[in-house]
Protein backbone atom coordinates (compact mmCIF):
# COMPACT_ATOMS: atom_id res chain seq x y z
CA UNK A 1 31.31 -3.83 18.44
CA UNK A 2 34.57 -2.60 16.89
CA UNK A 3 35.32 -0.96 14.12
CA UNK A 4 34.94 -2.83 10.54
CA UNK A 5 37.69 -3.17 8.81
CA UNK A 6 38.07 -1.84 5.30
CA UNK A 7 39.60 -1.60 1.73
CA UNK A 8 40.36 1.58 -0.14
CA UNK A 9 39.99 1.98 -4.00
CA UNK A 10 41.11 4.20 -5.31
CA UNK A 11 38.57 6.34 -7.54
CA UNK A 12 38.60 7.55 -11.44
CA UNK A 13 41.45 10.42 -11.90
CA UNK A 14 43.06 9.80 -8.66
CA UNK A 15 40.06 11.37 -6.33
CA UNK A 16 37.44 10.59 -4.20
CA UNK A 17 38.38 7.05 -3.10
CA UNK A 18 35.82 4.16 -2.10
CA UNK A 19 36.08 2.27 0.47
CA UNK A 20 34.62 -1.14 0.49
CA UNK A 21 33.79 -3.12 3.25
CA UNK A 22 34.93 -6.51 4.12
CA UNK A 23 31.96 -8.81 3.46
CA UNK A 24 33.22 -11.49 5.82
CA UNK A 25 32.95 -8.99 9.07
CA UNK A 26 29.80 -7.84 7.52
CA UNK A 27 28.18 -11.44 7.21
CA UNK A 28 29.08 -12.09 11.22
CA UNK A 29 27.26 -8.78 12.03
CA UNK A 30 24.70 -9.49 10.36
CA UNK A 31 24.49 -13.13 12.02
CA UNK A 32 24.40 -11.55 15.27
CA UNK A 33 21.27 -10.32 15.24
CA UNK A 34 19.37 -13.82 15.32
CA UNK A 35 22.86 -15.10 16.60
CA UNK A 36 20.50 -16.72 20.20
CA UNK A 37 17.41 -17.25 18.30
CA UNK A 38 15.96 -20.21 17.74
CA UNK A 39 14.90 -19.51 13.80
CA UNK A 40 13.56 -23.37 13.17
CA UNK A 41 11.22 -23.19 16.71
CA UNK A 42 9.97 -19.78 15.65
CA UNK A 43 8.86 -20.66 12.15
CA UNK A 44 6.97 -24.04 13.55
CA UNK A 45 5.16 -21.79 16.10
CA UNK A 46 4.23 -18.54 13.75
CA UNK A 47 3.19 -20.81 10.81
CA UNK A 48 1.41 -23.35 12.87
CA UNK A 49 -0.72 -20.55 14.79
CA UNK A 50 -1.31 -19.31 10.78
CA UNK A 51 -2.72 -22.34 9.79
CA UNK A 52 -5.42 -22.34 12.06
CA UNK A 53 -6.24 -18.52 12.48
CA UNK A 54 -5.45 -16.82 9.26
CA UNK A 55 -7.98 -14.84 7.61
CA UNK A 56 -10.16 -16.09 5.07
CA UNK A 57 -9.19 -13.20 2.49
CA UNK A 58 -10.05 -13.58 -1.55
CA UNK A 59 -6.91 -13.10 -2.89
CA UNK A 60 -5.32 -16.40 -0.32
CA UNK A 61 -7.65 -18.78 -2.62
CA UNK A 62 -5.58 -19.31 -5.11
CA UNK A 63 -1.66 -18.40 -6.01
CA UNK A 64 -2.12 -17.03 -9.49
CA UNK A 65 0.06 -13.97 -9.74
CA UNK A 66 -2.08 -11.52 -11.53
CA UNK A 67 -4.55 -11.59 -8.45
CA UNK A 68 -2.01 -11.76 -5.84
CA UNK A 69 -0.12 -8.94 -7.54
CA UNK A 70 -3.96 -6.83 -7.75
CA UNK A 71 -3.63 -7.37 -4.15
CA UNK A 72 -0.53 -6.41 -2.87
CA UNK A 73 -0.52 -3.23 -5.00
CA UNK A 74 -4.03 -2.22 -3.50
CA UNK A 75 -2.98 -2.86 0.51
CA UNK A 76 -0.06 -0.28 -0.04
CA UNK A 77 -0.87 1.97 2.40
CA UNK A 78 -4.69 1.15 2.65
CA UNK A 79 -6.50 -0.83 5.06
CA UNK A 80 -7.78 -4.47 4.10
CA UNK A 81 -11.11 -3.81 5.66
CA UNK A 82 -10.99 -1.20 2.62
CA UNK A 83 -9.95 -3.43 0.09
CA UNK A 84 -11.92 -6.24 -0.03
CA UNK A 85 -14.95 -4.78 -2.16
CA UNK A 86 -12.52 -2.74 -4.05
CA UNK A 87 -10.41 -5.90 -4.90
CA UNK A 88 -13.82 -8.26 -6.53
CA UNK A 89 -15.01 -5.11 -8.27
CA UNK A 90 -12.06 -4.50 -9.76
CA UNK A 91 -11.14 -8.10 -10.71
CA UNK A 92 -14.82 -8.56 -11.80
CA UNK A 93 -13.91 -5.64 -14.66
CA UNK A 94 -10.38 -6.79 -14.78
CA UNK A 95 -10.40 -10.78 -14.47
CA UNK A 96 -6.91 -10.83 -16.48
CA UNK A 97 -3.52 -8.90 -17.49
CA UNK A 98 -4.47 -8.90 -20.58
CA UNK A 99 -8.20 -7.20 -19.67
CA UNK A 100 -6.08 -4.91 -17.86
CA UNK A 101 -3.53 -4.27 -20.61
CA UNK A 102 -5.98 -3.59 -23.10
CA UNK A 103 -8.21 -1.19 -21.12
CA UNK A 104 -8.46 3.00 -21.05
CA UNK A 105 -6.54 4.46 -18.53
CA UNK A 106 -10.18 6.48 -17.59
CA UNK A 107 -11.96 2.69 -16.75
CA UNK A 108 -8.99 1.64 -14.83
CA UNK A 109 -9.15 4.56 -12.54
CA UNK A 110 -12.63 4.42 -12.43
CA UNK A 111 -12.69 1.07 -10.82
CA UNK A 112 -9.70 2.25 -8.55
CA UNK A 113 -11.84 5.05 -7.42
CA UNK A 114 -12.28 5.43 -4.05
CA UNK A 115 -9.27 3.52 -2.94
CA UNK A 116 -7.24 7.11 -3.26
CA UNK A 117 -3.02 7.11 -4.37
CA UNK A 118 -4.23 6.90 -7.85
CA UNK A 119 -0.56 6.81 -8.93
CA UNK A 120 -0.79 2.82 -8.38
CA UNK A 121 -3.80 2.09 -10.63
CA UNK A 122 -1.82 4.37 -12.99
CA UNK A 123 1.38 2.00 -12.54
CA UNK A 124 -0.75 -1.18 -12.42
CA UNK A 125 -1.55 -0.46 -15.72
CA UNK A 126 1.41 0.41 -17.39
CA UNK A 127 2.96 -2.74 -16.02
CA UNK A 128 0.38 -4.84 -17.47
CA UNK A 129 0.83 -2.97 -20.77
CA UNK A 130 4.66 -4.13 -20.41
CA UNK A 131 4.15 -7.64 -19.56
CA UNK A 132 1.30 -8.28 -22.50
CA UNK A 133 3.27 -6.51 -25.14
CA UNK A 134 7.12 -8.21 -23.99
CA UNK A 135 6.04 -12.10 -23.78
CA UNK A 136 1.88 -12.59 -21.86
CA UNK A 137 3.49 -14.41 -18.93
CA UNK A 138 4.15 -12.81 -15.58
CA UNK A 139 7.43 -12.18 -14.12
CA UNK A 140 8.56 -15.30 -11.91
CA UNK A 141 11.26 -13.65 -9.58
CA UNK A 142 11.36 -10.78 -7.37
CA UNK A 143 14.21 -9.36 -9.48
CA UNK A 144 12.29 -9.81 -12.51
CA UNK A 145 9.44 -7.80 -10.86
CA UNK A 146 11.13 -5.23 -10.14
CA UNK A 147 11.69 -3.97 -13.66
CA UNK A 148 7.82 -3.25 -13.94
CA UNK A 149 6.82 0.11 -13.46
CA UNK A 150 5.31 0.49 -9.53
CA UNK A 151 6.56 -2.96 -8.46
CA UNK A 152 9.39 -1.97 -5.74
CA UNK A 153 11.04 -4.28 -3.25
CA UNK A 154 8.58 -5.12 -1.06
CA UNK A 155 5.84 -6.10 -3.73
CA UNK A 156 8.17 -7.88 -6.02
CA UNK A 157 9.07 -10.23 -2.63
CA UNK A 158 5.25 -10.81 -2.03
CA UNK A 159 4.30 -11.62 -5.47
CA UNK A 160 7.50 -14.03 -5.79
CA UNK A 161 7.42 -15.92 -2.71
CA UNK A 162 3.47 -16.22 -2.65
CA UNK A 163 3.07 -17.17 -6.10
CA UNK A 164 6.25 -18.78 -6.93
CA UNK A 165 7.56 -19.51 -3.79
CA UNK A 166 10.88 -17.96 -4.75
CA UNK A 167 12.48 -17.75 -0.76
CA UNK A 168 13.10 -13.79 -0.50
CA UNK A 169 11.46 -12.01 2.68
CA UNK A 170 9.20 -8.89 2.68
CA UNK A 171 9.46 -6.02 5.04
CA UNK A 172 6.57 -3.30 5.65
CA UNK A 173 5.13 -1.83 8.73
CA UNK A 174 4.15 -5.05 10.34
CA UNK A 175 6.74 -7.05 9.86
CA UNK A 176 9.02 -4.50 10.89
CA UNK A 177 7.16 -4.15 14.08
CA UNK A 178 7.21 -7.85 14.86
CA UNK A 179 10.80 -8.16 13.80
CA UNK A 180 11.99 -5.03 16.19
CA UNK A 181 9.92 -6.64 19.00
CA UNK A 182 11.13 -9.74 18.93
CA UNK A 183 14.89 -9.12 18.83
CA UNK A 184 14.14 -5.88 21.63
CA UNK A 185 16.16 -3.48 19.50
CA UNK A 186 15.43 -0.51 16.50
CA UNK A 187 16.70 -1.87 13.57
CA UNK A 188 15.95 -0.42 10.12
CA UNK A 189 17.31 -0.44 6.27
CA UNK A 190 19.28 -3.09 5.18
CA UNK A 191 19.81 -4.62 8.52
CA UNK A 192 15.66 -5.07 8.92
CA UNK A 193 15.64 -7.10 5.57
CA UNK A 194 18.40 -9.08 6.52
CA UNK A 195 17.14 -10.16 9.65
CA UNK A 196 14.17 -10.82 7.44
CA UNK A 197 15.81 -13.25 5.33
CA UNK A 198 17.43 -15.12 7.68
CA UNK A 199 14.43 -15.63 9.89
CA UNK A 200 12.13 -16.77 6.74
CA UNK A 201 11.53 -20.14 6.08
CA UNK A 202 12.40 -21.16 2.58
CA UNK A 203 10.21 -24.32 2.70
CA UNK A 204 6.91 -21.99 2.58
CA UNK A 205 8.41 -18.42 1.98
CA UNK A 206 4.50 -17.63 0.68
CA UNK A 207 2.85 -18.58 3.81
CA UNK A 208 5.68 -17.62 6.58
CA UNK A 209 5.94 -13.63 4.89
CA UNK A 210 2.00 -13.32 5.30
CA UNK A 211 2.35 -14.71 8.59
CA UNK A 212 4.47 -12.59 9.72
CA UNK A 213 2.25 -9.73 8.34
CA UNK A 214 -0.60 -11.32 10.07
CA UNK A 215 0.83 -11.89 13.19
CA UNK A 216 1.74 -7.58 12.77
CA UNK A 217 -1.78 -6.71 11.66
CA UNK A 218 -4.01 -8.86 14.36
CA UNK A 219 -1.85 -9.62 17.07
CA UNK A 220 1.38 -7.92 17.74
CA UNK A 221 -0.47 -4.23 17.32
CA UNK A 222 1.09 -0.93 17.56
CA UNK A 223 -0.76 0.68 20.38
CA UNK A 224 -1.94 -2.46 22.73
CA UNK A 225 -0.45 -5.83 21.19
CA UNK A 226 -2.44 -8.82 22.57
CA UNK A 227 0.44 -10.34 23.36
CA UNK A 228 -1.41 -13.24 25.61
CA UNK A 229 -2.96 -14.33 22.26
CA UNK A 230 0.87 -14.38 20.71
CA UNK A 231 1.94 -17.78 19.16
CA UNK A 232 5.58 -16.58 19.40
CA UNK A 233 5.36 -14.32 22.68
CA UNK A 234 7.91 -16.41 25.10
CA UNK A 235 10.72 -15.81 22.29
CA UNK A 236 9.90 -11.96 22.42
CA UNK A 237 12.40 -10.28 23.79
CA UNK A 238 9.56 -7.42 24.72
CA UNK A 239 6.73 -8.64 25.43
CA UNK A 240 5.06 -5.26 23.50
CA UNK A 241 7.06 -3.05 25.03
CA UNK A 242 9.78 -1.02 22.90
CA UNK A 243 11.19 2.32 23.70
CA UNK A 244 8.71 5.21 21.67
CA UNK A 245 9.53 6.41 18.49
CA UNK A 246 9.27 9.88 17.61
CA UNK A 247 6.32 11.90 17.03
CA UNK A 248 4.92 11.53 13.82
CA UNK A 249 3.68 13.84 11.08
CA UNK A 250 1.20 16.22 12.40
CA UNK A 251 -2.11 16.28 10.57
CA UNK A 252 -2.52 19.58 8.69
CA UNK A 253 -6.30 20.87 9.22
CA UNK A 254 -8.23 22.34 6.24
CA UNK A 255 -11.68 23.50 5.85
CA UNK A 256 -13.25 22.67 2.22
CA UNK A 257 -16.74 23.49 0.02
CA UNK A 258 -18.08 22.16 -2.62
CA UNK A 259 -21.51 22.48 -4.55
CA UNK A 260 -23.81 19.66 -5.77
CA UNK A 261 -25.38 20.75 -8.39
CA UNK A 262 -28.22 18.73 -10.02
CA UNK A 263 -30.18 19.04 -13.32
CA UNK A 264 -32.91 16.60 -14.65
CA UNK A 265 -30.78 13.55 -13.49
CA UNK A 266 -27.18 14.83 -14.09
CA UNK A 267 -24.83 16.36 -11.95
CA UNK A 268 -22.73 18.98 -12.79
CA UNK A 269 -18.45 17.89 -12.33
CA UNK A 270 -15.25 19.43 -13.17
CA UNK A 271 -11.78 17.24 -14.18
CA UNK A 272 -9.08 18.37 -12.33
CA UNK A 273 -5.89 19.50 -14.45
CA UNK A 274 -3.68 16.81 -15.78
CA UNK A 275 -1.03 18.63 -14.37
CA UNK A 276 -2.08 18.54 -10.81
CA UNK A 277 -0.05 17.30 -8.73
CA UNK A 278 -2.84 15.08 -6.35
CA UNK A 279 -5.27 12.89 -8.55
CA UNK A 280 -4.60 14.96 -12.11
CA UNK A 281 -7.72 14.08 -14.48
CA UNK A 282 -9.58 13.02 -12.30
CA UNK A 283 -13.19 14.14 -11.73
CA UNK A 284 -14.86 16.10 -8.43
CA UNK A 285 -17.25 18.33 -7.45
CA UNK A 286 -16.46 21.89 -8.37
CA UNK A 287 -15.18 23.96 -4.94
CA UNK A 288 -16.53 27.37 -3.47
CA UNK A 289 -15.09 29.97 -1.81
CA UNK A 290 -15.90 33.38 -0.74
CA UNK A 291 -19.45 34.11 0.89
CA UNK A 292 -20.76 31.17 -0.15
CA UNK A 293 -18.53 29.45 1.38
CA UNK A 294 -19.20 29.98 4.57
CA UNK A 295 -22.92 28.89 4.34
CA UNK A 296 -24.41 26.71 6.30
CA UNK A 297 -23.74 23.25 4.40
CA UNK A 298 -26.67 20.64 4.20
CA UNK A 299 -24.05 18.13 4.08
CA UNK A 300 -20.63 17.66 6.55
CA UNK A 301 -18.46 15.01 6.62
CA UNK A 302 -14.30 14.59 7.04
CA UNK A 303 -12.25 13.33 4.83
CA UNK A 304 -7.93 12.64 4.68
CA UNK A 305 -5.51 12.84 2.51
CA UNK A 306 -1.97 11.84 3.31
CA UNK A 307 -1.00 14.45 5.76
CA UNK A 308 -4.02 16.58 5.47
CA UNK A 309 -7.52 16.10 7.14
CA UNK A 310 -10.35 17.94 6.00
CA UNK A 311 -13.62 19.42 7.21
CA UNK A 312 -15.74 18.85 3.74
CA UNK A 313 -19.06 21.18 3.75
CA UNK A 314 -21.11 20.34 0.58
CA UNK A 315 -23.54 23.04 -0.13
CA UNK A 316 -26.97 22.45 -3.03
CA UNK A 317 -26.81 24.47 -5.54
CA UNK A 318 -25.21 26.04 -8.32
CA UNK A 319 -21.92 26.14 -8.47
CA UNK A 320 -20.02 29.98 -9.85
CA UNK A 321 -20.61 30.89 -13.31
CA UNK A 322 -16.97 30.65 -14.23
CA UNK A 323 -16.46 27.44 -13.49
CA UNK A 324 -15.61 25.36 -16.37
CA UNK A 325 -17.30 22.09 -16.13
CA UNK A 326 -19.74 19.17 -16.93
CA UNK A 327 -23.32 18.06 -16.43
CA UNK A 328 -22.87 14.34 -16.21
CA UNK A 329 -25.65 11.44 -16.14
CA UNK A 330 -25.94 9.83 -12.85
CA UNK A 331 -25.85 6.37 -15.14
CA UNK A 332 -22.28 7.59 -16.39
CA UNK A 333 -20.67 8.31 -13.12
CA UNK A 334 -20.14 4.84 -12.58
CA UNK A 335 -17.52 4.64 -15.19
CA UNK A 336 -15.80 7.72 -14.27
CA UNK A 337 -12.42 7.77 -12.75
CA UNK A 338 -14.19 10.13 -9.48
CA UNK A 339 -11.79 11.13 -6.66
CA UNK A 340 -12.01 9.35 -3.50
CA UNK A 341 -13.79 12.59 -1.83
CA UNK A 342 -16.33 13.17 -4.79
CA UNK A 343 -18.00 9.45 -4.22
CA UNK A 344 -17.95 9.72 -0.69
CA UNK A 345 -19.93 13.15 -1.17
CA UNK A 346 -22.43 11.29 -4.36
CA UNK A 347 -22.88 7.84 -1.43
CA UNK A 348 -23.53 10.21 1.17
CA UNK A 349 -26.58 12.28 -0.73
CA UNK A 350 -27.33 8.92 -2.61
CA UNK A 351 -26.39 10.08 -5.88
CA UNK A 352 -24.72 7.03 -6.16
């Protein structure tokens, strides 16, 4: 493709010029990336094969915003095998935005516990704090959204077009994947979204953008796509097969201890710093180092976060004098905002 033609302004004081692109050769390459496809076939297939096969999920029962936007914010990054308890506990404490609104930071992260990137609970919240205070009624377009703290692109598109059917695409992982496959090339950034849009259809923009996540999440997998089960698989232009990307991250490896300390039905817990940079105020089991530390644990277990996997040993006992801490009631720990790691350690010895 040749060279796009351009217009120079120039900028404040006579320097650094812009140059500015000519949106008509901009609109034909972006055209000519679904410039063969057959957008109206594709969108009969994909949101036929949705009708019948889509997964009965709680938050597809209904289109009120509050609970779709719950949702969305709590499958960012985290499997929705994961969610689904998560998502009626926390709507059983949190029906409304105004329940939200009005709550303590401490009970909303208590009821986001174990569902890890706390930031988002932390954002939830302050967004419902925003919308109560400004007018009580929820945000109706994806630009609108996106003014609320946490909401970025691809969340303000899901909430809009599934709950207000406003025609704007999402992208994330899956529909990235199914988009790349389809058209047989790498495309990313702008380019992905606008290939997107143009393949959505704007008579259910709802129902064809979780399609096309479904389609990603059951179907057209990373590792071994079923592509024989594929509603859309004779307009693939891979069948599955793309060139590899690069290597990922590497996991980092890290060996952790903590004690469980017990006292006539309490257990002792320290907060961590509000200043920390992973999980600040929330609450865990104090660590151990030193000789102790390399005890035999009566508990093992592994446990990630982002980048990092960790060999957890959890050791009975005491934990150092210094430690600056506090004995709380097993009937209290409940409404504590724990860390992801510290309930999976209280489940495991049925603490909790």
């Amino acid at each position: 493709m040749g060279s796009i033609p351009a217009y120079t302004v120039a900028g404040r004081l006579g320097r650094a010029a812009l140059t500015v692109q000519c949106r008509k050769v901009m609109r034909r390459e972006k055209s000519s990336l679904l410039m063969t496809f057959d957008g109206s076939r594709f969108r009969g297939r994909l949101l036929g094969w949705f009708d019948k096969h889509k997964r009965d999920l709680p938050w597809r029962r209904d289109r009120d915003p509050y609970r779709v936007w719950v949702s969305e914010v709590m499958l960012q990054q985290t499997r929705v095998a994961a969610v689904l308890d998560h998502y009626k506990r926390f709507l059983r404490r949190f029906p409304n935005i105004e329940k939200l609104a009005r709550a303590r930071e401490a009970s909303v992260l208590a009821a986001w516990s174990g569902l890890g990137y706390y930031r988002r609970a932390r954002m939830l919240h302050a967004a419902a704090k925003r919308v109560v205070k400004d007018s009580g009624r929820f945000p109706a377009t994806a630009a609108q959204l996106r003014e609320l703290p946490g909401i970025g692109r691809y969340t303000a598109a899901a909430i809009a077009s599934i709950a207000f059917d406003e025609p704007v695409a999402v992208v994330d992982g899956n529909v990235e994947r199914v988009l790349q496959r389809l058209l047989g090339k790498r495309i990313g950034g702008e380019w992905l979204w606008r290939a997107a849009q143009e393949v959505l259809d704007p008579g259910r923009p709802g129902d064809f953008n979780q399609a096309m996540m479904e389609l990603g999440a059951t179907v057209c997998l990373p590792r071994q796509p079923k592509c024989a089960e594929c509603p859309v698989s004779r307009m693939c232009a891979t069948r599955g097969e793309l060139s590899a990307r690069a290597p990922g991250i590497r996991q980092t490896k890290r060996e952790i201890n903590y004690a469980l300390d017990r006292r006539n039905g309490s257990i002792f817990l320290v907060k961590r710093p509000a200043t920390a940079s992973l999980m600040p105020g929330m609450w865990e089991l104090p660590e151990i180092s030193g000789a102790r530390g390399q005890a035999q644990p009566s508990l093992s277990l592994r446990h990630s976060i982002t980048v990092t996997d960790y060999q957890v040993g959890v050791l009975e006992g005491a934990a150092a004098e210094e430690t600056t801490g506090r004995w709380i009631a097993k009937s209290r720990l409940s409404t504590l905002p724990l860390t992801g790691l510290a309930r999976k350690i209280l489940r495991a010895t049925k603490v909790i």
